[in-house]
PDB file of N, CA and C in Angstrom:
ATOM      1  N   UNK A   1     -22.973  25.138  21.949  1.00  0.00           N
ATOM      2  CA  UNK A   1     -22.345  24.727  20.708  1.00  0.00           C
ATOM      3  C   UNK A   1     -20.856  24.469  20.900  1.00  0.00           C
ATOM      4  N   UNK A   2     -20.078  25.454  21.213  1.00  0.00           N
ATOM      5  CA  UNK A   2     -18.455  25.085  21.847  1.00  0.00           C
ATOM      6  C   UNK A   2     -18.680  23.748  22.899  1.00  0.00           C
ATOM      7  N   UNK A   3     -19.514  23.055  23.571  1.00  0.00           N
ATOM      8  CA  UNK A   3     -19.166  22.263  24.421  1.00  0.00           C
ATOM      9  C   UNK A   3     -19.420  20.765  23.129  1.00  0.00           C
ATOM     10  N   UNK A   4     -20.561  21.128  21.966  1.00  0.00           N
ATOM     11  CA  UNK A   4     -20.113  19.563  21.322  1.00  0.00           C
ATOM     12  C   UNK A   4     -18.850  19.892  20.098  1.00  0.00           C
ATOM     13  N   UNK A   5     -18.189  21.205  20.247  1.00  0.00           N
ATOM     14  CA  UNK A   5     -16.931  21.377  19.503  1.00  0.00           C
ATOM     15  C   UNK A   5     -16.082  20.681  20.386  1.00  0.00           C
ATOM     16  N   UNK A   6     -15.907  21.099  21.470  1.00  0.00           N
ATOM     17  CA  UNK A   6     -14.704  20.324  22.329  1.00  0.00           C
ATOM     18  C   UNK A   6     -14.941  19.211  22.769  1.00  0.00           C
ATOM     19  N   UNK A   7     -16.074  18.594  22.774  1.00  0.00           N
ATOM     20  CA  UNK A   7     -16.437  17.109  22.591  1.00  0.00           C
ATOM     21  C   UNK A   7     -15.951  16.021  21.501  1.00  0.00           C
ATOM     22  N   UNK A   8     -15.941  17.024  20.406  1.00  0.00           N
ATOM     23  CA  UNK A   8     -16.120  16.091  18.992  1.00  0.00           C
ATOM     24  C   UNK A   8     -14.638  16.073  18.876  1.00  0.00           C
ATOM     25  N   UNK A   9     -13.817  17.074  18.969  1.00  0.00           N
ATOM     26  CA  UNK A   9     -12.012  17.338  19.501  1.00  0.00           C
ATOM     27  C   UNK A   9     -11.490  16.449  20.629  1.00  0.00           C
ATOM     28  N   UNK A  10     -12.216  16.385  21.345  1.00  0.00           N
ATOM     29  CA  UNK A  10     -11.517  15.257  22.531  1.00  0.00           C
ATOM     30  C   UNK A  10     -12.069  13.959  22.146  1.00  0.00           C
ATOM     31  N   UNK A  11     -13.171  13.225  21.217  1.00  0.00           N
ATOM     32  CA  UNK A  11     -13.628  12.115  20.567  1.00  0.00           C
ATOM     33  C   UNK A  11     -12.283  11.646  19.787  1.00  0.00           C
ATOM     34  N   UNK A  12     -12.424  13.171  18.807  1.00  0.00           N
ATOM     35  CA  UNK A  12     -11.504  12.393  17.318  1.00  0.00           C
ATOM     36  C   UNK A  12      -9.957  12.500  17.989  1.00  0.00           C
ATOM     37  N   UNK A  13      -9.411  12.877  19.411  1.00  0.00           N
ATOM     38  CA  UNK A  13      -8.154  12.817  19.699  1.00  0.00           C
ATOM     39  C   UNK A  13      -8.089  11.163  20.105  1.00  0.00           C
ATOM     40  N   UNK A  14      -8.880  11.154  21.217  1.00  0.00           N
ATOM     41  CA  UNK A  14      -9.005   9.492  21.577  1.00  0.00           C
ATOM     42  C   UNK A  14      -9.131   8.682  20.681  1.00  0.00           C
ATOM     43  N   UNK A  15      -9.804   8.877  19.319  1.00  0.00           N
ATOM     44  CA  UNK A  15      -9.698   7.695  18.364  1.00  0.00           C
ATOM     45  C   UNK A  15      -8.403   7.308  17.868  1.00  0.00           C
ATOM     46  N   UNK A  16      -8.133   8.775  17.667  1.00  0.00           N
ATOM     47  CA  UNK A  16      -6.385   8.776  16.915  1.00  0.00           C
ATOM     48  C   UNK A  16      -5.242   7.837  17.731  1.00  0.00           C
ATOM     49  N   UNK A  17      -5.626   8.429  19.204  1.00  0.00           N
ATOM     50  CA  UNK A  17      -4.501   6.923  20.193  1.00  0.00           C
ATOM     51  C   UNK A  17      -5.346   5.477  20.181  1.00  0.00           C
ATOM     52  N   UNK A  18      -6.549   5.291  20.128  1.00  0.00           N
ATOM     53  CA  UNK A  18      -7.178   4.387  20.799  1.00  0.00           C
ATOM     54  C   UNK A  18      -8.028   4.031  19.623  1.00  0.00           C
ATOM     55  N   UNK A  19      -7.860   3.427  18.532  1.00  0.00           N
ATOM     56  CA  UNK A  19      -8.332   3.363  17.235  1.00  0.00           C
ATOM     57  C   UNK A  19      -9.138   2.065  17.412  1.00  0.00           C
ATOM     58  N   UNK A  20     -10.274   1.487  16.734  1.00  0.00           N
ATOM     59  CA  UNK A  20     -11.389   0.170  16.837  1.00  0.00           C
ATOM     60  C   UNK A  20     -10.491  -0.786  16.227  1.00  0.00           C
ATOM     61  N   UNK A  21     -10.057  -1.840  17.112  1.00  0.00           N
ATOM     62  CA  UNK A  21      -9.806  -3.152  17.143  1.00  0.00           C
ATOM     63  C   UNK A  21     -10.172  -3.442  14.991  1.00  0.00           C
ATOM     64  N   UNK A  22     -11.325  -3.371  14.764  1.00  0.00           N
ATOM     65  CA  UNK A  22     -11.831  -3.382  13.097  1.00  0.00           C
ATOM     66  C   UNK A  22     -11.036  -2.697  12.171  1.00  0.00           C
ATOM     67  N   UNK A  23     -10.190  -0.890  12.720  1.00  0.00           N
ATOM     68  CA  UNK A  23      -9.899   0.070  12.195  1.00  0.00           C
ATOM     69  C   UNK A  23      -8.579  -0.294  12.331  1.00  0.00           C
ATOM     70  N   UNK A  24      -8.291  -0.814  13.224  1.00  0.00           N
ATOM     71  CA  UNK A  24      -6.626  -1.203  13.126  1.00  0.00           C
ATOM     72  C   UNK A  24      -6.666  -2.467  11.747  1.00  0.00           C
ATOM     73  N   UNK A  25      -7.313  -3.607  12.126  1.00  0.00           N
ATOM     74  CA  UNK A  25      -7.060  -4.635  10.894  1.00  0.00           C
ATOM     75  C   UNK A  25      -7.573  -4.453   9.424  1.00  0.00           C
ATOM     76  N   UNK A  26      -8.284  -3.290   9.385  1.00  0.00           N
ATOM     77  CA  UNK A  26      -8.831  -2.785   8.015  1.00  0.00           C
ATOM     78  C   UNK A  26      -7.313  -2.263   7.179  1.00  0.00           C
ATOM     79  N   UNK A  27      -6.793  -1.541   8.605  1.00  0.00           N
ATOM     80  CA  UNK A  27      -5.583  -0.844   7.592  1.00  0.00           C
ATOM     81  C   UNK A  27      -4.555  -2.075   7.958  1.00  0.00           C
ATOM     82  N   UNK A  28      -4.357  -2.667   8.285  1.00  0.00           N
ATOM     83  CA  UNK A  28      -3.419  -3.699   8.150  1.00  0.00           C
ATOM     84  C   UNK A  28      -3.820  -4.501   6.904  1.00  0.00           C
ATOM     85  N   UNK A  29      -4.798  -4.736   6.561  1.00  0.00           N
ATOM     86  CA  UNK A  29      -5.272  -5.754   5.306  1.00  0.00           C
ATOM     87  C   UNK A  29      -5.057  -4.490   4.026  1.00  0.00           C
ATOM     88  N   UNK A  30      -5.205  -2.981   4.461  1.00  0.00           N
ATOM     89  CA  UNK A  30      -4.762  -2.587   3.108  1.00  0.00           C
ATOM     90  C   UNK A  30      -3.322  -1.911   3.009  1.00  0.00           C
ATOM     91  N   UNK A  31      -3.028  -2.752   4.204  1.00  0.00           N
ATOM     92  CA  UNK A  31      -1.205  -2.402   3.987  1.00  0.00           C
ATOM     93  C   UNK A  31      -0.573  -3.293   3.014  1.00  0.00           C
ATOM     94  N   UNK A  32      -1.389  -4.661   3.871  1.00  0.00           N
ATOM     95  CA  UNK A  32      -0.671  -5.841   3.065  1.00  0.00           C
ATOM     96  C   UNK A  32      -0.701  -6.302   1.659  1.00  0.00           C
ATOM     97  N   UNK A  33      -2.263  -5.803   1.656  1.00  0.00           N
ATOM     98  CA  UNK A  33      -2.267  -5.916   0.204  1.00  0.00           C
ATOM     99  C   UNK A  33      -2.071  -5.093  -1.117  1.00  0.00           C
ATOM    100  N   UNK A  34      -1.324  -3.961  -0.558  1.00  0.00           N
ATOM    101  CA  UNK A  34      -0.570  -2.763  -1.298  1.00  0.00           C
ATOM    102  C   UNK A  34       0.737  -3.066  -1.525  1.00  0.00           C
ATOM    103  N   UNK A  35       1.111  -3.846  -0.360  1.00  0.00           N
ATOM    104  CA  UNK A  35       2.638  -4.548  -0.348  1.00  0.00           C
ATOM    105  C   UNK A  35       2.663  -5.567  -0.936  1.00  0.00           C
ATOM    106  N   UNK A  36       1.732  -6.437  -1.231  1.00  0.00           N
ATOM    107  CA  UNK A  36       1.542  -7.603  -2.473  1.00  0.00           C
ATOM    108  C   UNK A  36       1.655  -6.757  -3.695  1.00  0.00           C
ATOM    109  N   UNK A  37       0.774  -5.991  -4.244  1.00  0.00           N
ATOM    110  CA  UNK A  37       0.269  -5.212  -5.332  1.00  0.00           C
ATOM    111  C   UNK A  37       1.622  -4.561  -6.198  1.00  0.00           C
ATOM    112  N   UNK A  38       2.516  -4.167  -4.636  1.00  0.00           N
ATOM    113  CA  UNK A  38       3.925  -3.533  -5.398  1.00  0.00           C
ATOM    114  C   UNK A  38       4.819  -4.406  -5.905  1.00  0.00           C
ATOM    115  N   UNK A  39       4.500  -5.626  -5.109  1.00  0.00           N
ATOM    116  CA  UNK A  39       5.504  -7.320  -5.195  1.00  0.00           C
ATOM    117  C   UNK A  39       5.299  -7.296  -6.556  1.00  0.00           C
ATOM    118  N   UNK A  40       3.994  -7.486  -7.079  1.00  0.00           N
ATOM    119  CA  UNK A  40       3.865  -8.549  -8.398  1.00  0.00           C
ATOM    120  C   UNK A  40       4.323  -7.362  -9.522  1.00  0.00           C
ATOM    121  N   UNK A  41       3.843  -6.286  -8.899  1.00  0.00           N
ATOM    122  CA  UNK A  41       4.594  -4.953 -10.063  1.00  0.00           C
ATOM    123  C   UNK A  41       5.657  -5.287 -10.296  1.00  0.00           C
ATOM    124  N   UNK A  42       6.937  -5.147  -9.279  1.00  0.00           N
ATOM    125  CA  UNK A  42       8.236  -5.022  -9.788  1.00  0.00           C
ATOM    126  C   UNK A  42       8.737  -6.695  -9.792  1.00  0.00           C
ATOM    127  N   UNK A  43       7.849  -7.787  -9.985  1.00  0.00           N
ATOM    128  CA  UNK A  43       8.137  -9.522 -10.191  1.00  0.00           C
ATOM    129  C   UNK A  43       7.855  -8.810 -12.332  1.00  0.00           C
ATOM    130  N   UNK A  44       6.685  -8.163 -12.003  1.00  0.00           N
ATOM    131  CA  UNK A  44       6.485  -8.410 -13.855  1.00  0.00           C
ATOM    132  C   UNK A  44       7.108  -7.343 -14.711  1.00  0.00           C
ATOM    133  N   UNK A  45       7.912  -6.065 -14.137  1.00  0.00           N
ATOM    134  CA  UNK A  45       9.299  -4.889 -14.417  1.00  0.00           C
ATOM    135  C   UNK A  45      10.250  -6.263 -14.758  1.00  0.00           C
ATOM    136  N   UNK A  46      10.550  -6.681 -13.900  1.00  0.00           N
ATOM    137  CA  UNK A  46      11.849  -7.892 -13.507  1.00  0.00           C
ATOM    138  C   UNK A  46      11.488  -8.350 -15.212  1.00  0.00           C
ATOM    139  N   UNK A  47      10.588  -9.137 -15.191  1.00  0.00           N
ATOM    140  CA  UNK A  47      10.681 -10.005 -16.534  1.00  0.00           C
ATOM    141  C   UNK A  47       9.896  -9.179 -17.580  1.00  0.00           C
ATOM    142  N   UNK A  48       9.760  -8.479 -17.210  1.00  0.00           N
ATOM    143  CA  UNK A  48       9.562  -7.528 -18.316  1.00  0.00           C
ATOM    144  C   UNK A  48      11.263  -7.239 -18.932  1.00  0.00           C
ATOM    145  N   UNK A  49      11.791  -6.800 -17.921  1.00  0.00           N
ATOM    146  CA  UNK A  49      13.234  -6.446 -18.768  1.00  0.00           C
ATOM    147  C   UNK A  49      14.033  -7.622 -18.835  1.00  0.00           C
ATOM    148  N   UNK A  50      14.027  -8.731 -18.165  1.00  0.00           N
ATOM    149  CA  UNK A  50      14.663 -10.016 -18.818  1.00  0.00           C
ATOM    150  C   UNK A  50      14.588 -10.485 -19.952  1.00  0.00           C
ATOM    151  N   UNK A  51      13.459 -10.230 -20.452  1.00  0.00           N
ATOM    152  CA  UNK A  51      12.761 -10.783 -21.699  1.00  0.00           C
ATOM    153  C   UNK A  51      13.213  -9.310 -22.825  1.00  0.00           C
ATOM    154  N   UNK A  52      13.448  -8.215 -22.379  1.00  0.00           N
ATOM    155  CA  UNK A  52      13.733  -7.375 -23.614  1.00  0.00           C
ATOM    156  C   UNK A  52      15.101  -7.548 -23.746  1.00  0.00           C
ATOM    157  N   UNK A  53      15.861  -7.592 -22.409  1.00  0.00           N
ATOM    158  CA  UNK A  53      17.296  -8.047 -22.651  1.00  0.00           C
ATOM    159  C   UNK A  53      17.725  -9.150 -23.312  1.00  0.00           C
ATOM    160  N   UNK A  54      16.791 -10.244 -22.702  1.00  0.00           N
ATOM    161  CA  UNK A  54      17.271 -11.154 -24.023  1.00  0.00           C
ATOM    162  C   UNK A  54      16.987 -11.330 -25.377  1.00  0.00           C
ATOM    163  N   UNK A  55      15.956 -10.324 -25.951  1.00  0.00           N
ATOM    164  CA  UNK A  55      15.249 -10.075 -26.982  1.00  0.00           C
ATOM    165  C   UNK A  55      16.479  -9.147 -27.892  1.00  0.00           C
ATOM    166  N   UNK A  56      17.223  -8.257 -26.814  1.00  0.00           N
ATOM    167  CA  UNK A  56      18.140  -7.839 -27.736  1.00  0.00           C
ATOM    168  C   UNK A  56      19.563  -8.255 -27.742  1.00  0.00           C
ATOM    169  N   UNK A  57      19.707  -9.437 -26.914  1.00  0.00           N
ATOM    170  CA  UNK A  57      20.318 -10.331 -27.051  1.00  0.00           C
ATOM    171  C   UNK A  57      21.239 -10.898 -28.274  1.00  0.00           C
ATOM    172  N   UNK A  58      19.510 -11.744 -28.716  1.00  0.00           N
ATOM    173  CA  UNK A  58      19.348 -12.521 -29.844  1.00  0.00           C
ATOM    174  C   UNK A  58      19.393 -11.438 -31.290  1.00  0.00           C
ATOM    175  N   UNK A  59      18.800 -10.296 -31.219  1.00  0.00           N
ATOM    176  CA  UNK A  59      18.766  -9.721 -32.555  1.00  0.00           C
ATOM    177  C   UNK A  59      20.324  -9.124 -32.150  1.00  0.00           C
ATOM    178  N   UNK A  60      21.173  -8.700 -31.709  1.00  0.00           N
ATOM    179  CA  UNK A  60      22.521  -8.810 -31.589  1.00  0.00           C
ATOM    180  C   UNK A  60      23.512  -9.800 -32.709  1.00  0.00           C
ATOM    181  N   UNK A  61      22.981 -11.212 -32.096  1.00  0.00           N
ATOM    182  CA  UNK A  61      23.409 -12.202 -32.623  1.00  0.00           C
ATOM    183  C   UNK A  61      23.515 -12.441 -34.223  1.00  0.00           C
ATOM    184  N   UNK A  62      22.156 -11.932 -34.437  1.00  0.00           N
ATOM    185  CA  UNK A  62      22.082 -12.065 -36.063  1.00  0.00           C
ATOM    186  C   UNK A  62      22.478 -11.518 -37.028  1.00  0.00           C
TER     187      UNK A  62
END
């Protein structure tokens, strides 16, 4: 039993340096598209507060 413990320990060490060609671009595709996801967040913050700033703008004005 200790020999498929230190098996399954020296497996999951080698994966950790030596990760599947698939497992590397899986997390690259959900890097990128987390880094899109945050883009369009703070694109629609942005005009989110453009639009209240100029909202109080105009009632300023009046």
């Amino acid at each position: 039993m200790s020999a498929l413990y230190i098996r399954a320990r020296l497996v999951n060490a080698y994966r950790r340096i030596f990760p599947h060609p698939a497992v590397v671009a899986m997390r690259e595709r959900r890097r990128v598209a987390s880094k899109a996801a945050i883009s369009a967040k703070r694109r629609e913050h942005t005009a989110i507060m453009e639009t209240a700033a100029r909202l109080r703008g105009e009632a300023q004005d009046r």
